[in-house]
Protein backbone atom coordinates (compact mmCIF):
# COMPACT_ATOMS: atom_id res chain seq x y z
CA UNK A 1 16.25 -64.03 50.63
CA UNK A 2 13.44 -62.18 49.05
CA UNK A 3 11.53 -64.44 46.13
CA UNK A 4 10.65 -62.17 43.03
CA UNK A 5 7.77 -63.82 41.69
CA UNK A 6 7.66 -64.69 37.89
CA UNK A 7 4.30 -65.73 36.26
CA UNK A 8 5.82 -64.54 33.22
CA UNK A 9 5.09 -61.40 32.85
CA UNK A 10 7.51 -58.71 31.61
CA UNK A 11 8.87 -55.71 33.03
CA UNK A 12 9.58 -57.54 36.73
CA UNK A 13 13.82 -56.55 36.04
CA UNK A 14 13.00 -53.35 37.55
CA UNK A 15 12.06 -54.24 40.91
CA UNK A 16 15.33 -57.14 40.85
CA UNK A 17 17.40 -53.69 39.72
CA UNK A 18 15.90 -51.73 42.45
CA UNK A 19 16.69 -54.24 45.17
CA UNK A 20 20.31 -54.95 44.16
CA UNK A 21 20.77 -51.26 44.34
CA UNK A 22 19.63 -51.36 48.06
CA UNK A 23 22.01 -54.38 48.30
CA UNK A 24 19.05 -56.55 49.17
CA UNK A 25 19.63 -60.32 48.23
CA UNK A 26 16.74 -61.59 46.00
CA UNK A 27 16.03 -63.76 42.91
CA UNK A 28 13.21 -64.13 40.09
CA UNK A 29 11.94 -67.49 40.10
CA UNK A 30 8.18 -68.94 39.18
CA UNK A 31 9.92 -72.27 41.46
CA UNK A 32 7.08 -72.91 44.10
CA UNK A 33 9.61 -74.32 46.48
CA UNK A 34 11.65 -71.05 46.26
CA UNK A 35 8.75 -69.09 46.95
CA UNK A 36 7.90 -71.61 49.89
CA UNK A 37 11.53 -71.42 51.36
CA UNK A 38 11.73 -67.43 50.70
CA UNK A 39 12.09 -65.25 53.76
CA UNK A 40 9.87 -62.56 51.68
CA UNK A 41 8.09 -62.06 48.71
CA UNK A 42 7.55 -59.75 46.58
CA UNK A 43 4.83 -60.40 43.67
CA UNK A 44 5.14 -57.77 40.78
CA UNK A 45 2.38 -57.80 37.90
CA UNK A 46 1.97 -56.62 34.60
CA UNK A 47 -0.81 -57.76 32.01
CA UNK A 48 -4.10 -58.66 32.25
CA UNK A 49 -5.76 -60.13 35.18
CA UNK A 50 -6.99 -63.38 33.71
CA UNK A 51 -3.87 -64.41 32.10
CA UNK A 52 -2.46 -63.59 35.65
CA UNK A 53 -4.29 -66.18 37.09
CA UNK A 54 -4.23 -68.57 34.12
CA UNK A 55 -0.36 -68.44 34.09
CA UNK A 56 -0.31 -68.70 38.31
CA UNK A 57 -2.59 -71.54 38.25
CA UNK A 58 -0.31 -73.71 35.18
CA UNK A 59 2.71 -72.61 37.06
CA UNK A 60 1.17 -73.94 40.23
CA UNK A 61 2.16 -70.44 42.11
CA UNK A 62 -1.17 -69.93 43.88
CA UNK A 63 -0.19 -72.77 46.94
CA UNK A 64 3.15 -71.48 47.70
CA UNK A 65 1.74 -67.88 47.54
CA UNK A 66 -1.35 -68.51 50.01
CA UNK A 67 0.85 -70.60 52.24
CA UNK A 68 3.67 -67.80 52.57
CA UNK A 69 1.06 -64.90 53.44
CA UNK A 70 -1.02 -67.73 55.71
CA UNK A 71 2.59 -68.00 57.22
CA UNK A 72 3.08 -64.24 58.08
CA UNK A 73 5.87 -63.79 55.94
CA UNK A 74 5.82 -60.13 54.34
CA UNK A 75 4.30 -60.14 51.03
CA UNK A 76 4.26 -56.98 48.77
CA UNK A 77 2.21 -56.87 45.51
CA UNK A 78 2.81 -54.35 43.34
CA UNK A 79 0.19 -53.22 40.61
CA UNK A 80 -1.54 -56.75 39.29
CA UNK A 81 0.09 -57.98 42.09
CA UNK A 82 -2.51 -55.96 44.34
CA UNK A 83 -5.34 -56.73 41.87
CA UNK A 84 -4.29 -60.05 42.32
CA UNK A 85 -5.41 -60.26 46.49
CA UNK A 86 -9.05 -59.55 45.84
CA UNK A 87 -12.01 -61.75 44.45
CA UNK A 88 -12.46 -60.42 41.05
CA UNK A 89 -11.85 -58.34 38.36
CA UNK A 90 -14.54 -56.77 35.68
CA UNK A 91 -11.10 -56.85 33.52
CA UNK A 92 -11.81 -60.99 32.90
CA UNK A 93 -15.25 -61.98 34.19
CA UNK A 94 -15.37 -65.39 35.37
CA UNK A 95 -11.92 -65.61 36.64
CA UNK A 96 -11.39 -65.57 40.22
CA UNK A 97 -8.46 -64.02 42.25
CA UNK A 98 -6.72 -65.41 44.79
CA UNK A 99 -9.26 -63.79 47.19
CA UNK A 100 -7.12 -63.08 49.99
CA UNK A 101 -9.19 -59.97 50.50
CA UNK A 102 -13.22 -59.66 50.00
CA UNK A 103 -13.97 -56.71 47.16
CA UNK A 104 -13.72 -55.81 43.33
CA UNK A 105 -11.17 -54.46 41.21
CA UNK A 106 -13.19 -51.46 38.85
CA UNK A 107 -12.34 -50.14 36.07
CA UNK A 108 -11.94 -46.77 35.54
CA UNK A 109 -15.03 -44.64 33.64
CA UNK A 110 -13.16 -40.99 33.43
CA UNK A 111 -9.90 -39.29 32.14
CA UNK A 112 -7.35 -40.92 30.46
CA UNK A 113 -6.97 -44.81 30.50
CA UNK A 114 -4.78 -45.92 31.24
CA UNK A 115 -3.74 -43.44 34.07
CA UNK A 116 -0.13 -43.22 33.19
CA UNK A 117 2.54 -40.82 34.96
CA UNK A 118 3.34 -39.51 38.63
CA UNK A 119 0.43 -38.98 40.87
CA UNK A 120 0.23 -37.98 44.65
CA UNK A 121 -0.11 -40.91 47.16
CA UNK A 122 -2.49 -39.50 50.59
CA UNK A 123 -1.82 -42.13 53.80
CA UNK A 124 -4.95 -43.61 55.29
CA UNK A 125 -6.11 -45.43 58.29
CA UNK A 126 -2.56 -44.68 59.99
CA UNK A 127 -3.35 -46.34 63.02
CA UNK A 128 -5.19 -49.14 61.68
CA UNK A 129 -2.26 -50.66 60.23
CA UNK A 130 0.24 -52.43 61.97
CA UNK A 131 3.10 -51.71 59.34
CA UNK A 132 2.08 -48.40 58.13
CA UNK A 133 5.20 -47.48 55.86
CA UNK A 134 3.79 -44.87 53.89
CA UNK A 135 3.78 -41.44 53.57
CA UNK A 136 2.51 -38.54 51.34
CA UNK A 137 4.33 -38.12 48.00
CA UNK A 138 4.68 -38.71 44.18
CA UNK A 139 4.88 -42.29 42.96
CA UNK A 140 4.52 -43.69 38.89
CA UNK A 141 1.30 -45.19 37.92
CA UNK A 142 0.73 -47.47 35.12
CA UNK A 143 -3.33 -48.38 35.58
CA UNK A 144 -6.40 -48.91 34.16
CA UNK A 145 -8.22 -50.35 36.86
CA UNK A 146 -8.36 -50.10 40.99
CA UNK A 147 -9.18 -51.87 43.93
CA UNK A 148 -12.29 -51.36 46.05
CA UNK A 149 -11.90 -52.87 49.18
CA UNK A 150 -14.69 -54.05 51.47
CA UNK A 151 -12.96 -53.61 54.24
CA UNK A 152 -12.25 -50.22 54.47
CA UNK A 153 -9.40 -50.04 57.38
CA UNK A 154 -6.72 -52.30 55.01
CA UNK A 155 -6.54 -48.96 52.77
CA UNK A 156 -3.55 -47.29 53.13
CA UNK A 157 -2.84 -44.84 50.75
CA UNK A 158 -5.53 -43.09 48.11
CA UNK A 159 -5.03 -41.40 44.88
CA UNK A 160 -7.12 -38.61 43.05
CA UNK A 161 -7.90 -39.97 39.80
CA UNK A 162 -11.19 -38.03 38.71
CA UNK A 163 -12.45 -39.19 42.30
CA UNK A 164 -10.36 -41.03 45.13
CA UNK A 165 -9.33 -44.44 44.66
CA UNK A 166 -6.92 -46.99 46.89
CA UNK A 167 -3.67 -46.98 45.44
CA UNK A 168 -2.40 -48.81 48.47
CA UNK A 169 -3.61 -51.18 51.29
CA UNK A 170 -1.34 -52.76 54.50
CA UNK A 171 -2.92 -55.51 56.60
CA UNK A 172 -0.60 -57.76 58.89
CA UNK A 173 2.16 -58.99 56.66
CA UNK A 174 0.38 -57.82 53.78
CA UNK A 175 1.56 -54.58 51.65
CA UNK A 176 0.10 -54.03 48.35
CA UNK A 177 0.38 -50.55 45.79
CA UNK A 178 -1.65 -49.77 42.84
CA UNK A 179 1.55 -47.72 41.91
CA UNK A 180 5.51 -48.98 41.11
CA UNK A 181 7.62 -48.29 44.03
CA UNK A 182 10.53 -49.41 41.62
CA UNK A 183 9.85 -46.88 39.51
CA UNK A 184 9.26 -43.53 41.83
CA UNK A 185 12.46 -42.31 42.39
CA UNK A 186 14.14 -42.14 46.03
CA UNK A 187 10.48 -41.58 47.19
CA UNK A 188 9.68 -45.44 45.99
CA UNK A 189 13.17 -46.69 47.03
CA UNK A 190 12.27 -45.03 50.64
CA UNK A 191 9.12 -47.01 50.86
CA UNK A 192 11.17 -50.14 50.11
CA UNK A 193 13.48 -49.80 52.74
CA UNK A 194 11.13 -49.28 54.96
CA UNK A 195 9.12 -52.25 53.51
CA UNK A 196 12.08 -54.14 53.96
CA UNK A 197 13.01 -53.79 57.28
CA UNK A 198 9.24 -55.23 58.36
């Protein structure tokens, strides 16, 4: 059973929709014991990043959540759900992330912000990552800021965005996109069933 994880947030029916289409079991919950006894999870985001963290923290979501990626189960973040793994965000100074990984989320200085529509995804560090599920195609951004990782081999995917950013990174049981699988067509439902089946 795959635990869709609701800080309460909108706009998480999409990814529910796009895994009863694949026929994949799952259910939204913000109930830390059903994210504990989940076989995956999947941890969509929407919003800003400090009432992220406010609402995990009242919800008491961050335990369960550091417990099930300490416990190798496969975790995908999608959008603030990526933001979510690093230290920090300039978004909401003073507010820390769940700091999973070391680095800063930016935000962006050129074009339009947000960066909203279909943009090319470019596969990094292919045999860095254990997992590596991706491939080169169009996926559906909704963004204002990225990710800079200090450690450079969990990228996975980049984007061209007025300059390269990481719109993806894979590390153990860990996958996380910038971008909305959900939302990309049979390209994004490809990446889930391959997701999946990790």
């Amino acid at each position: 059973m795959i635990a869709i994880i609701d800080y309460g947030s909108g706009n998480i029916q999409s990814i529910k929709n796009a895994l009863d289409y694949l026929k994949v079991e799952s259910t939204i919950t913000s109930d830390p014991k059903i994210i504990e006894s989940a076989d995956k999870i999947i941890f969509p985001g929407v919003g800003s990043f400090g009432y992220m963290m406010d609402q995990l923290n009242k919800k008491q979501l961050i335990k369960p959540i550091k417990q099930s990626i300490a416990a190798q189960k496969p975790f995908l973040g999608i959008c603030l759900g990526l933001q979510a793994l690093f230290e920090e965000s300039e978004e909401s100074t003073n507010v820390k992330g769940l700091a999973i990984f070391k680095g800063k989320v930016k935000k962006f200085t050129k074009g339009k912000i947000p960066q909203i529509g279909w943009n090319t995804i470019t596969p990094q560090n292919t045999n860095n990552n254990n997992n590596n599920i991706f491939s080169k195609g169009y996926t559906y951004f909704v963004n204002s800021y990225y990710v800079i990782p200090e450690d450079k081999s969990i990228i996975a995917t980049k984007t061209n965005y007025f300059g390269n950013f990481t719109s993806a990174i894979q590390y153990k049981n860990i996958t996380a996109t910038q971008f909305h699988p959900e939302k990309s067509g049979e390209f994004g439902l490809k990446l889930l069933r391959s997701w999946l089946k990790c």
